[in-house]
C-alpha atoms as a PDB file:
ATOM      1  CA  UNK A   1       0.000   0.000   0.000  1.00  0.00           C
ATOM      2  CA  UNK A   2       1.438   3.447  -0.781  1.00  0.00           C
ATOM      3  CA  UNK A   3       2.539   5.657   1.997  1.00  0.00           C
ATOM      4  CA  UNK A   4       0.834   8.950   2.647  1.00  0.00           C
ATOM      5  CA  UNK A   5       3.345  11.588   3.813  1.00  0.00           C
ATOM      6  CA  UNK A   6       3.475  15.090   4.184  1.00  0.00           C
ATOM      7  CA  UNK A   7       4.712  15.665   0.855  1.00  0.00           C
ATOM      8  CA  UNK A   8       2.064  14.206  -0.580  1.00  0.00           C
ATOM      9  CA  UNK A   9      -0.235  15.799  -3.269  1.00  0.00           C
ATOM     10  CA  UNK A  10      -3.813  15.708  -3.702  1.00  0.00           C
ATOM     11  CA  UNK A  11      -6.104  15.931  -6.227  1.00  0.00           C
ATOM     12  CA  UNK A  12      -9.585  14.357  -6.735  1.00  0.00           C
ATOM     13  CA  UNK A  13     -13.290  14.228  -8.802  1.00  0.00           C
ATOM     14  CA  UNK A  14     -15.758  16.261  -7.689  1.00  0.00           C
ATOM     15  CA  UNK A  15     -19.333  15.391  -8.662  1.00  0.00           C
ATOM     16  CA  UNK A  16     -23.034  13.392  -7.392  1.00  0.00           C
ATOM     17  CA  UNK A  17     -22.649  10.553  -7.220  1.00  0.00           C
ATOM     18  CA  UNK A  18     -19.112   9.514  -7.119  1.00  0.00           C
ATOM     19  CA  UNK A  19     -19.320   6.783  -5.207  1.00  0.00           C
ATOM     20  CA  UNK A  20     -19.091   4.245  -8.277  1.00  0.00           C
ATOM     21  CA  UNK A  21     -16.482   6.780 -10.088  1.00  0.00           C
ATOM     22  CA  UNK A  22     -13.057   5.028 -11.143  1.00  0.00           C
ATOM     23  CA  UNK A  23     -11.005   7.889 -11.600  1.00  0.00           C
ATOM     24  CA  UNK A  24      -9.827   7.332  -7.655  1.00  0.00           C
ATOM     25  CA  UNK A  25      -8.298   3.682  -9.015  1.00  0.00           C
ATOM     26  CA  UNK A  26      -7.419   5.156 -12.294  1.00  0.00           C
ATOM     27  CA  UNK A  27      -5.473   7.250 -11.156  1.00  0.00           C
ATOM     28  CA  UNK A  28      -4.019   5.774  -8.239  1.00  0.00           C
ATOM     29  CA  UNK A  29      -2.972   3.796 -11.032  1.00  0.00           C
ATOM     30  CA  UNK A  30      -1.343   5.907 -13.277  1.00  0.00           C
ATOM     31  CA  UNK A  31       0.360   7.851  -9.957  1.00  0.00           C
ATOM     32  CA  UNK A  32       2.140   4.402  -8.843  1.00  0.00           C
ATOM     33  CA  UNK A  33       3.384   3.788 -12.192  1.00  0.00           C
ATOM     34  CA  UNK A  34       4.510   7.374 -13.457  1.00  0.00           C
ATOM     35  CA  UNK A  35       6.425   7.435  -9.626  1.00  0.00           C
ATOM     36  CA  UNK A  36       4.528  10.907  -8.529  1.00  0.00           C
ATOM     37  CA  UNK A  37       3.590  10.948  -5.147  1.00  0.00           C
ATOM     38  CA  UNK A  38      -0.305  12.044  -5.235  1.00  0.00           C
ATOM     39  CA  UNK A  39      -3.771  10.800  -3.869  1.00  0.00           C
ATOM     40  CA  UNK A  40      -6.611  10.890  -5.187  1.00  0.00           C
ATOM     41  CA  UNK A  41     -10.302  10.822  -3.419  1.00  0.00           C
ATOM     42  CA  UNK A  42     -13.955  11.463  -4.658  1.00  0.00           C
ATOM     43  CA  UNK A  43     -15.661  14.326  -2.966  1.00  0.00           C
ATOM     44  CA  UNK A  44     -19.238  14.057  -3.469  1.00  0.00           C
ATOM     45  CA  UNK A  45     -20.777  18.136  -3.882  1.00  0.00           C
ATOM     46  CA  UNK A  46     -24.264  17.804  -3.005  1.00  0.00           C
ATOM     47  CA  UNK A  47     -25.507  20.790  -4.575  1.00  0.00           C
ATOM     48  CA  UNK A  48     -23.475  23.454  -7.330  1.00  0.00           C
ATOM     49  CA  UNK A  49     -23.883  26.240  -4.640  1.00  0.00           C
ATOM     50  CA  UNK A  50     -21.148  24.621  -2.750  1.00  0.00           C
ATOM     51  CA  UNK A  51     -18.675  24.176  -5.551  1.00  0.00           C
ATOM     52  CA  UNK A  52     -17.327  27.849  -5.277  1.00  0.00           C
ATOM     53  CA  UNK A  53     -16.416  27.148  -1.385  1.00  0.00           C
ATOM     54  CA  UNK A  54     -15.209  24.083  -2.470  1.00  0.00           C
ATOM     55  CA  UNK A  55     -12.251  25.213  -5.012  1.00  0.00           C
ATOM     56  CA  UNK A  56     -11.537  28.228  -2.837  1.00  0.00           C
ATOM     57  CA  UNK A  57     -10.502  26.042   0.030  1.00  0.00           C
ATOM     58  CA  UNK A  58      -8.675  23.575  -2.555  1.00  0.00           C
ATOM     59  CA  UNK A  59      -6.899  25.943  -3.951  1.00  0.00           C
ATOM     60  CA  UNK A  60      -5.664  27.557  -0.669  1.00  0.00           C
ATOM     61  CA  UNK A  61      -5.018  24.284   0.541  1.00  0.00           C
ATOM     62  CA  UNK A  62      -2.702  23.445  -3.178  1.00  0.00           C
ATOM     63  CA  UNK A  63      -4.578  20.978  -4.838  1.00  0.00           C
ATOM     64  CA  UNK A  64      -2.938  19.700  -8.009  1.00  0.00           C
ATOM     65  CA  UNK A  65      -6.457  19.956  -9.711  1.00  0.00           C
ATOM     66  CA  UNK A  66      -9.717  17.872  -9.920  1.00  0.00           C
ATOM     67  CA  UNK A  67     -11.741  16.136 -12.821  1.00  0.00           C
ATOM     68  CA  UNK A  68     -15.834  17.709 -12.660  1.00  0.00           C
ATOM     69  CA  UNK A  69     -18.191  15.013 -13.400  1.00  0.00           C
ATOM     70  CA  UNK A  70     -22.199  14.935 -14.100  1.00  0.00           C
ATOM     71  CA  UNK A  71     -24.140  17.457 -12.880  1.00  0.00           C
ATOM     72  CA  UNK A  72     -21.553  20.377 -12.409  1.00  0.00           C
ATOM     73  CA  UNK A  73     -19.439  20.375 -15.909  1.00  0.00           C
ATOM     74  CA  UNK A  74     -21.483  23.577 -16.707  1.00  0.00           C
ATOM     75  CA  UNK A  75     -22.063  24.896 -12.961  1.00  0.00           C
ATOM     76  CA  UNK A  76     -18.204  24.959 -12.471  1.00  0.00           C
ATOM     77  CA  UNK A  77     -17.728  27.244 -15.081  1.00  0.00           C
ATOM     78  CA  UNK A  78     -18.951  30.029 -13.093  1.00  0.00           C
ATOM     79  CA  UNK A  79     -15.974  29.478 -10.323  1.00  0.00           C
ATOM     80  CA  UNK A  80     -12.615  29.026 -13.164  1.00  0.00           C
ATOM     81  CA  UNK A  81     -10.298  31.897 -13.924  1.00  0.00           C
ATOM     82  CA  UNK A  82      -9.123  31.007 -17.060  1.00  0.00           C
ATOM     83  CA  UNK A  83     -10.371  28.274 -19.633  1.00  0.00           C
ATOM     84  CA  UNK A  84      -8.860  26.523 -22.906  1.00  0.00           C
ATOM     85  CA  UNK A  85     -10.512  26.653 -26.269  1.00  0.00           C
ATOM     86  CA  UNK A  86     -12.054  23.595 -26.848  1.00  0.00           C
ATOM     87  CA  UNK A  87     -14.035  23.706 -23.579  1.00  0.00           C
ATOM     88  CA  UNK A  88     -14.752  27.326 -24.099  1.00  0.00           C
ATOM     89  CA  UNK A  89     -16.044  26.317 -27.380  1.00  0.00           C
ATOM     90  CA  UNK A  90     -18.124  23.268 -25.762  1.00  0.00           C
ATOM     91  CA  UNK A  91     -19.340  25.268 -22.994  1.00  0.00           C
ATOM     92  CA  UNK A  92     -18.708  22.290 -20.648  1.00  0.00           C
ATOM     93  CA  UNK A  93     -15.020  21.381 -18.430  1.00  0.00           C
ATOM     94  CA  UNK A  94     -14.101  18.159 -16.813  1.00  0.00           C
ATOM     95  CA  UNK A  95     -10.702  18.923 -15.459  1.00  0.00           C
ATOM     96  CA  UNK A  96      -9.786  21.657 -13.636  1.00  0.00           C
ATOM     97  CA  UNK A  97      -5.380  22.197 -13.060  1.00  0.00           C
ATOM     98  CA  UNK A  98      -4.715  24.797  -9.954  1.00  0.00           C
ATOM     99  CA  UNK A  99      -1.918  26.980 -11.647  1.00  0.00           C
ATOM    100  CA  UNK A 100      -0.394  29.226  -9.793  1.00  0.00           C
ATOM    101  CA  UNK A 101      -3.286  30.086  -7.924  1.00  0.00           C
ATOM    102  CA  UNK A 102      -5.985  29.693 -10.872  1.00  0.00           C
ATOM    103  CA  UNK A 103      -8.083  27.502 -11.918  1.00  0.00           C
ATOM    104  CA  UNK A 104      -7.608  26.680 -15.604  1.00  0.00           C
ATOM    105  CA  UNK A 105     -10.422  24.794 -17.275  1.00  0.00           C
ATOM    106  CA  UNK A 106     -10.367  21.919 -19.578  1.00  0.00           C
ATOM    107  CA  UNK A 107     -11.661  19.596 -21.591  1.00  0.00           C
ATOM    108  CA  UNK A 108     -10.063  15.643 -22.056  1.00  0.00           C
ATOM    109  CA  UNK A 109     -13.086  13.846 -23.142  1.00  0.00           C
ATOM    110  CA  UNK A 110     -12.834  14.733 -26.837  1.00  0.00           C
ATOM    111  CA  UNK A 111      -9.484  14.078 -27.093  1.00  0.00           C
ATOM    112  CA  UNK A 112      -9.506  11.065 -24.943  1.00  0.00           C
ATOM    113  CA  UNK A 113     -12.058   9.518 -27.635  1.00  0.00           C
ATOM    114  CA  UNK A 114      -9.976  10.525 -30.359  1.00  0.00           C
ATOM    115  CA  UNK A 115      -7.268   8.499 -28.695  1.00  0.00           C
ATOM    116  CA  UNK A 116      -9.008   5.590 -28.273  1.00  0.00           C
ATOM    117  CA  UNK A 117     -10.073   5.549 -32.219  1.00  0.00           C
ATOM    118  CA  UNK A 118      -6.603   6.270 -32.742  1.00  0.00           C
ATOM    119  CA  UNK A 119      -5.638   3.049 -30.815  1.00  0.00           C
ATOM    120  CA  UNK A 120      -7.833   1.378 -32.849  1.00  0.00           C
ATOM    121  CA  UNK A 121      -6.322   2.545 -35.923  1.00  0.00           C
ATOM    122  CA  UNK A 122      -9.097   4.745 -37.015  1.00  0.00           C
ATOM    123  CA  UNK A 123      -9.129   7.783 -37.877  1.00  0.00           C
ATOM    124  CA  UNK A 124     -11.849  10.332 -38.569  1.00  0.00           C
ATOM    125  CA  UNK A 125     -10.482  12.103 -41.515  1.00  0.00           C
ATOM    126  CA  UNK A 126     -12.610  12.092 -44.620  1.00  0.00           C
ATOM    127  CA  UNK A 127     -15.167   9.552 -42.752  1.00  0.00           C
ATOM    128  CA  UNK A 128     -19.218   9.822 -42.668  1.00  0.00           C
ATOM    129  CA  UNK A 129     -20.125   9.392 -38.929  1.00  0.00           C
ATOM    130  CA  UNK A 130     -23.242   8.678 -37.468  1.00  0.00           C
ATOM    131  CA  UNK A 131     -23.907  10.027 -33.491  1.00  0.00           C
ATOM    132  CA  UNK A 132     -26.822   8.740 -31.614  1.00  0.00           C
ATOM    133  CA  UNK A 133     -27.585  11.205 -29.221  1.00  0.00           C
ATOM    134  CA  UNK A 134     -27.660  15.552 -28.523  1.00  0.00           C
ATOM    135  CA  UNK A 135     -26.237  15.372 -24.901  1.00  0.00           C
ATOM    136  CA  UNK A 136     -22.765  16.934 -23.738  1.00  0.00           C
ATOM    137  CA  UNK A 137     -21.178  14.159 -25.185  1.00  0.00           C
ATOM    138  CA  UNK A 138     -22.287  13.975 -28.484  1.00  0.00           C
ATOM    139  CA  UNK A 139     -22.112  17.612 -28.889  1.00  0.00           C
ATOM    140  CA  UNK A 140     -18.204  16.814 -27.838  1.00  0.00           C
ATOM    141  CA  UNK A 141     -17.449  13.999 -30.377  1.00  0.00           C
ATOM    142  CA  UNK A 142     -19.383  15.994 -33.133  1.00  0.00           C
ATOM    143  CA  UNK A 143     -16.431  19.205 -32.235  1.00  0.00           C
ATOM    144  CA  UNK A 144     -14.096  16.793 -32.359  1.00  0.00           C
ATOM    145  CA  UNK A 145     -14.870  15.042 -35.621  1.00  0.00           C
ATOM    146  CA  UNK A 146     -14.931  17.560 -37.138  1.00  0.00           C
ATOM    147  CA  UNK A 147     -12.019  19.576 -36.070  1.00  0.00           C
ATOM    148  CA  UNK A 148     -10.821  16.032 -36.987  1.00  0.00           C
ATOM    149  CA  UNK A 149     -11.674  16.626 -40.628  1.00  0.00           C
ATOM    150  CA  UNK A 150     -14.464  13.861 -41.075  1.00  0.00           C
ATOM    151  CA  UNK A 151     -16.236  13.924 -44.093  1.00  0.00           C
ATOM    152  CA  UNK A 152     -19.739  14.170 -43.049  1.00  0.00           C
ATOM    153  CA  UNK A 153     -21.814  14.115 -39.173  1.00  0.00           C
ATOM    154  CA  UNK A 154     -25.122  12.637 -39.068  1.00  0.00           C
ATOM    155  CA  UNK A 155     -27.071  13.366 -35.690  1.00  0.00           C
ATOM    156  CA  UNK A 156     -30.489  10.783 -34.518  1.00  0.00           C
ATOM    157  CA  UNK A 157     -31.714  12.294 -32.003  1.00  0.00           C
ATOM    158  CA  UNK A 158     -35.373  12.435 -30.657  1.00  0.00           C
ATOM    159  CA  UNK A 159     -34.945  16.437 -30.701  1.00  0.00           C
ATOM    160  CA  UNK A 160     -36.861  18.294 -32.656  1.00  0.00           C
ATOM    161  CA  UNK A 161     -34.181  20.442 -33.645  1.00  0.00           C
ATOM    162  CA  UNK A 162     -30.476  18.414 -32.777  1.00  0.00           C
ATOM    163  CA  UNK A 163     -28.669  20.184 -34.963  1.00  0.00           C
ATOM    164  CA  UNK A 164     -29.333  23.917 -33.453  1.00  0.00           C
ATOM    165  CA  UNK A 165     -26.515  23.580 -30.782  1.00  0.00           C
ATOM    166  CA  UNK A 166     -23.827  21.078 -33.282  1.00  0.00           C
ATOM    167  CA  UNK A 167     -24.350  23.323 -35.918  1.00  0.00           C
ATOM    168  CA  UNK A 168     -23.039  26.050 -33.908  1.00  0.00           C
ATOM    169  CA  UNK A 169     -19.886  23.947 -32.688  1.00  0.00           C
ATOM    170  CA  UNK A 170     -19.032  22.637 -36.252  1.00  0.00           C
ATOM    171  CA  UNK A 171     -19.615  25.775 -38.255  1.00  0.00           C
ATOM    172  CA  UNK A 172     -16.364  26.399 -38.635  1.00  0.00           C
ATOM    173  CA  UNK A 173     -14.978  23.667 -40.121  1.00  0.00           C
ATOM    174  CA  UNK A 174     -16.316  24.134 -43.606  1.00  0.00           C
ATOM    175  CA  UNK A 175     -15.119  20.916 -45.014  1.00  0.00           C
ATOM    176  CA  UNK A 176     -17.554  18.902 -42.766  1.00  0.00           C
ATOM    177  CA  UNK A 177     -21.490  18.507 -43.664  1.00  0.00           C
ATOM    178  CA  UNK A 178     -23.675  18.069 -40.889  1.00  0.00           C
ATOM    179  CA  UNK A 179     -27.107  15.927 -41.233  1.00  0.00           C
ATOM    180  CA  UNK A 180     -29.972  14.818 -39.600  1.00  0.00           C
ATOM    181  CA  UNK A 181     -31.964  11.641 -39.594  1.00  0.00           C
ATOM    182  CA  UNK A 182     -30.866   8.005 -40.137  1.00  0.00           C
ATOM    183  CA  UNK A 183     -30.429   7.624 -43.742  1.00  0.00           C
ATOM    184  CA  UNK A 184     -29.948   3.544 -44.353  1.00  0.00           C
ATOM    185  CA  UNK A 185     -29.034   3.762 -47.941  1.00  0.00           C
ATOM    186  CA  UNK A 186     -25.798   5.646 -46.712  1.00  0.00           C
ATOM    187  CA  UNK A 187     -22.532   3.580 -45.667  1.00  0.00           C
ATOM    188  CA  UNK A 188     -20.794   5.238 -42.599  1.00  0.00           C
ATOM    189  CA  UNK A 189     -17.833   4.814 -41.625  1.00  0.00           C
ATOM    190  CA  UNK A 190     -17.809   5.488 -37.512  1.00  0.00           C
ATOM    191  CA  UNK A 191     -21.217   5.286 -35.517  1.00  0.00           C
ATOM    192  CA  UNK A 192     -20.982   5.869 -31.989  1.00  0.00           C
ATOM    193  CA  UNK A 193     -23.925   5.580 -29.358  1.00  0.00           C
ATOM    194  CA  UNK A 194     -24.100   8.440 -27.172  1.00  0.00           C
ATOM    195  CA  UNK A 195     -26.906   7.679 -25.265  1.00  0.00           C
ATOM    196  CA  UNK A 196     -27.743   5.523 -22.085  1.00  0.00           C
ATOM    197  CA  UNK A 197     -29.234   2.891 -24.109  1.00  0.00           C
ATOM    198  CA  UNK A 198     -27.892  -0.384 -23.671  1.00  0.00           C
ATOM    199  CA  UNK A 199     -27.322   0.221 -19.819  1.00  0.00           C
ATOM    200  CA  UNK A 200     -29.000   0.035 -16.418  1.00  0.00           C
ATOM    201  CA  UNK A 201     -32.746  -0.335 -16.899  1.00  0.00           C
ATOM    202  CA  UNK A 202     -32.259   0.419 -20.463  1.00  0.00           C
ATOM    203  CA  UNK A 203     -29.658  -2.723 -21.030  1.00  0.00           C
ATOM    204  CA  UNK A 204     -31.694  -4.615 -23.213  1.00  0.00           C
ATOM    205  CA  UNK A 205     -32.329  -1.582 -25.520  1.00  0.00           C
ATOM    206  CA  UNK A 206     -30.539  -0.239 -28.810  1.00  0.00           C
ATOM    207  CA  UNK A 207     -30.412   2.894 -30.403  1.00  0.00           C
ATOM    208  CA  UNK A 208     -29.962   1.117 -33.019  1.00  0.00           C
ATOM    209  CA  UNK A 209     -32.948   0.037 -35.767  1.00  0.00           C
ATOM    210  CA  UNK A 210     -33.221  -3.545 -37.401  1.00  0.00           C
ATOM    211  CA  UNK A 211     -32.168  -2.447 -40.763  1.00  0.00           C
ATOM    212  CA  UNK A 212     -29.187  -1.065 -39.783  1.00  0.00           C
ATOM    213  CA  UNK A 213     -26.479  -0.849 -42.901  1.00  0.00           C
ATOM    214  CA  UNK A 214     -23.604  -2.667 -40.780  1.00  0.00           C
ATOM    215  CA  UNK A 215     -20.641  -3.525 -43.111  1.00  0.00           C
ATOM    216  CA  UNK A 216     -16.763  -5.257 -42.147  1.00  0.00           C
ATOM    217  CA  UNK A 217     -14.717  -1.519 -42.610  1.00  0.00           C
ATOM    218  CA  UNK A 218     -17.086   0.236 -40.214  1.00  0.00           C
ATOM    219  CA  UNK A 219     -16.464   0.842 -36.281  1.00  0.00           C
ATOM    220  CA  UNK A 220     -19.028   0.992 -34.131  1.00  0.00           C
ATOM    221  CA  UNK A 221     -18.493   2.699 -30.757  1.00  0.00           C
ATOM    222  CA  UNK A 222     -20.812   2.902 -27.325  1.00  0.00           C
ATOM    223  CA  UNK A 223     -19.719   4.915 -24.502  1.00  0.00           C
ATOM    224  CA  UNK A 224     -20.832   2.575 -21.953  1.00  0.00           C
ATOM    225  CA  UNK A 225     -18.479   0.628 -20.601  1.00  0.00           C
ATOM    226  CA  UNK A 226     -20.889  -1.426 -18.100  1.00  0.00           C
ATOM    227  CA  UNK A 227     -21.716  -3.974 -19.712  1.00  0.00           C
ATOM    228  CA  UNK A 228     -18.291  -4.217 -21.505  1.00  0.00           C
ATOM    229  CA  UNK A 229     -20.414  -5.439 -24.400  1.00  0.00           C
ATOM    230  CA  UNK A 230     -24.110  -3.633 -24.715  1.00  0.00           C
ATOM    231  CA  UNK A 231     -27.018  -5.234 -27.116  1.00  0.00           C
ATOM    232  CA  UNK A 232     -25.573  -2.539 -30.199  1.00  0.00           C
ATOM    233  CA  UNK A 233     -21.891  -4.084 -29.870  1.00  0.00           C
ATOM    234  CA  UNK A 234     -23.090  -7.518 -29.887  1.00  0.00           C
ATOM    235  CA  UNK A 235     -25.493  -6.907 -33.059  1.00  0.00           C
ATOM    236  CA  UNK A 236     -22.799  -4.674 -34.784  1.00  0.00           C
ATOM    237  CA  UNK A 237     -20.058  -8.175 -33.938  1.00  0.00           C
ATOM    238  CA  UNK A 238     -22.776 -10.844 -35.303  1.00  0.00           C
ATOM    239  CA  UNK A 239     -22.869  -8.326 -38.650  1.00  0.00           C
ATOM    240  CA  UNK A 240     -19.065  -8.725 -38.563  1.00  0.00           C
ATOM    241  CA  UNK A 241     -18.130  -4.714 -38.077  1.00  0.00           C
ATOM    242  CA  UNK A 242     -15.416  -3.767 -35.851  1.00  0.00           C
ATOM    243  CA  UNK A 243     -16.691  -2.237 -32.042  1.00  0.00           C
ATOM    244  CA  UNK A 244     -15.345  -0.429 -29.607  1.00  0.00           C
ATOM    245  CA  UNK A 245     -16.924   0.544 -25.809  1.00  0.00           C
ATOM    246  CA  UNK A 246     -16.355   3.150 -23.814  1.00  0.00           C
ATOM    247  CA  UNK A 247     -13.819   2.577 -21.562  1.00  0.00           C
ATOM    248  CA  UNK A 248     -10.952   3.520 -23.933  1.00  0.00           C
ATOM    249  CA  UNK A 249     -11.846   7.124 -23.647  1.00  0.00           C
ATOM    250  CA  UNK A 250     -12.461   6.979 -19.741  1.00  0.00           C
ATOM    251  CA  UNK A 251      -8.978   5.734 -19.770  1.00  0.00           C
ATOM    252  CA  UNK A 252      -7.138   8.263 -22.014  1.00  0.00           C
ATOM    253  CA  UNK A 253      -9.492  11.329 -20.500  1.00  0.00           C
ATOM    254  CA  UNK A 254      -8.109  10.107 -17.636  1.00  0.00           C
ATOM    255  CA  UNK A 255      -4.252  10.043 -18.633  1.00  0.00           C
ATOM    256  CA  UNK A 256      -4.775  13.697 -20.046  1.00  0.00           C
ATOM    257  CA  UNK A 257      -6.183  14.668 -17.276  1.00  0.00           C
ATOM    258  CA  UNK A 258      -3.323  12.948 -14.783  1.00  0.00           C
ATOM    259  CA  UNK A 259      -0.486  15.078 -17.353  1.00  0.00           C
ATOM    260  CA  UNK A 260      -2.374  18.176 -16.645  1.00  0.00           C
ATOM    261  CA  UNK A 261      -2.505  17.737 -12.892  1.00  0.00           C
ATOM    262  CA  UNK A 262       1.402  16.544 -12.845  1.00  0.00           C
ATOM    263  CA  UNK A 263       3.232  17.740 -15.227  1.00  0.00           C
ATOM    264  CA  UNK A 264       4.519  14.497 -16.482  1.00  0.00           C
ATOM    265  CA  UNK A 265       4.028  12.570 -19.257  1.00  0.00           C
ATOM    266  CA  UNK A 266       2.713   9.479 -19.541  1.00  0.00           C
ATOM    267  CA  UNK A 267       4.205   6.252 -21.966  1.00  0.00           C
ATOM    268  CA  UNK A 268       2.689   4.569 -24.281  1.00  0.00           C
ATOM    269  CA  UNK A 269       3.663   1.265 -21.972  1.00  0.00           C
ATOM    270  CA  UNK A 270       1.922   3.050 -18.643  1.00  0.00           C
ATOM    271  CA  UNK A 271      -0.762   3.376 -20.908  1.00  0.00           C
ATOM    272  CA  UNK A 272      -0.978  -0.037 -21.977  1.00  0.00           C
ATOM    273  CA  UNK A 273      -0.470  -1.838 -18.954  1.00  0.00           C
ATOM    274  CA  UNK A 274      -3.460   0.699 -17.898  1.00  0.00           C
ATOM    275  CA  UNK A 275      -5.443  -0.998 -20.333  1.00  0.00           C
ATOM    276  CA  UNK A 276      -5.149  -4.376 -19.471  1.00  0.00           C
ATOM    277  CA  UNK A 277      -5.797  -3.787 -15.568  1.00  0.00           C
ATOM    278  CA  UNK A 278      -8.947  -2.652 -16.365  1.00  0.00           C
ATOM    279  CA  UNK A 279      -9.406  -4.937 -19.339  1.00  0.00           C
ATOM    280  CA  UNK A 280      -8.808  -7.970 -16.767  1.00  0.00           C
ATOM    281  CA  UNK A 281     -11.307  -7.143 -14.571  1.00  0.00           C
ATOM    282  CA  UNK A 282     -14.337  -7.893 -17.843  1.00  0.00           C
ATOM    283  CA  UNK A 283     -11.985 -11.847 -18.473  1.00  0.00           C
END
């Protein structure tokens, strides 16, 4: 068991609930294997009122940083002094680095699900995507795709209007068109399934419809990562496409996340030996 001392750092999620979060293990994880001496704890805020109080005492007290989790991503923006691009662009932060005396907002889930197609060995240039799903995640991935250069964003959503928001986030990368409405006829290339479907009391449920146009070069993505496998990445295997869950971008949000906090860099062989501890836990 690591040793707590008084030159220890800490850093932490803050969020409700975070009692099944496994950022604490993550990156317990990552601190053991990078050699930094930092803990890591879940601090469950019960309402966003008492964030501000929160990060003022944190920050006083020298708190590397913390990762924000669901329901304060947007509430914490109110209590940040300074905040990168991407997340001012998204509106939303999930990592939070004290520096010198600031809090500096970011965003790693984007980029942590760009790593994980990248591990994959997919990329999302010049591809036709498919999102199921309007929420802060989707409205991520869709920034990310197409500051990614993909060819073409199709949105299913039960919104009347899904596109208002993504169209504002994707505007300005001309080269990608954004669509609406599952089109069957079309062959895409990356479908991901940002919705809870296929989880909890939903488990037995797909976003996806019977007709689906599944084909060997396409990748098809959930973000749930309990089950490892939902009813979508089962279907999408039987129809012989290639699948990925979610637990390759709770791992790399994760790493970016740990880099911001520290300082250091991560391998690529603390990343895959990352992999495979949480991997072994679904064998």
């Amino acid at each position: 068991m690591k040793e707590i001392t008084a030159k220890t750092k800490l850093a932490g999620i803050l969020g409700n609930p975070v009692s099944h979060s496994l950022s604490p293990r993550l990156h317990g994880y990552l601190a053991e294997k990078a050699g930094f001496d930092m803990a890591y704890l879940a601090f469950q805020i019960e309402e966003a009122g008492q964030l501000g109080s929160v990060l003022a005492g944190a920050k006083h007290m020298g708190f590397l940083g913390f990762n924000v989790t669901a329901p304060y991503k947007i509430d914490v923006l109110s209590f940040i002094d300074e905040i990168d691009e991407d997340a001012k662009q998204l509106g939303n932060v999930n990592t939070l680095v004290n520096r010198a005396g600031k809090w500096i907002g970011s965003n790693t889930d984007g980029i942590g699900f760009m790593r994980s197609l990248k591990r994959k060995g997919v990329s999302a240039e010049g591809k036709h995507i498919l999102l199921f799903g309007t929420g802060g995640t989707a409205r991520t991935l869709s920034y990310k795709f197409a500051q990614g250069g993909a060819a073409s964003i199709t949105i299913v959503s039960r919104k009347e209007n899904p596109l208002e928001e993504i169209g504002q986030l994707t505007k300005n990368f001309a080269g990608t068109e954004l669509k609406t409405g599952l089109d069957v006829s079309c062959q895409y290339d990356i479908c991901v399934n940002c919705t809870p479907l296929g989880m909890g009391a939903h488990k037995d449920k797909s976003p996806i419809p019977a007709n689906f146009p599944y084909h060997k070069n396409m990748l098809c993505c959930d973000l749930i990562y309990n089950p490892t496998k939902t009813l979508y990445l089962e279907e999408a295997e039987r129809a012989g496409a290639m699948t990925m869950n979610g637990l390759g971008m709770l791992l790399y949000q994760g790493v970016y996340a740990f880099e911001r906090f520290t300082g250091e860099t991560v391998s690529e062989e603390i990343c895959d030996g990352l992999f495979r501890h949480f991997e072994s836990d679904n064998k």
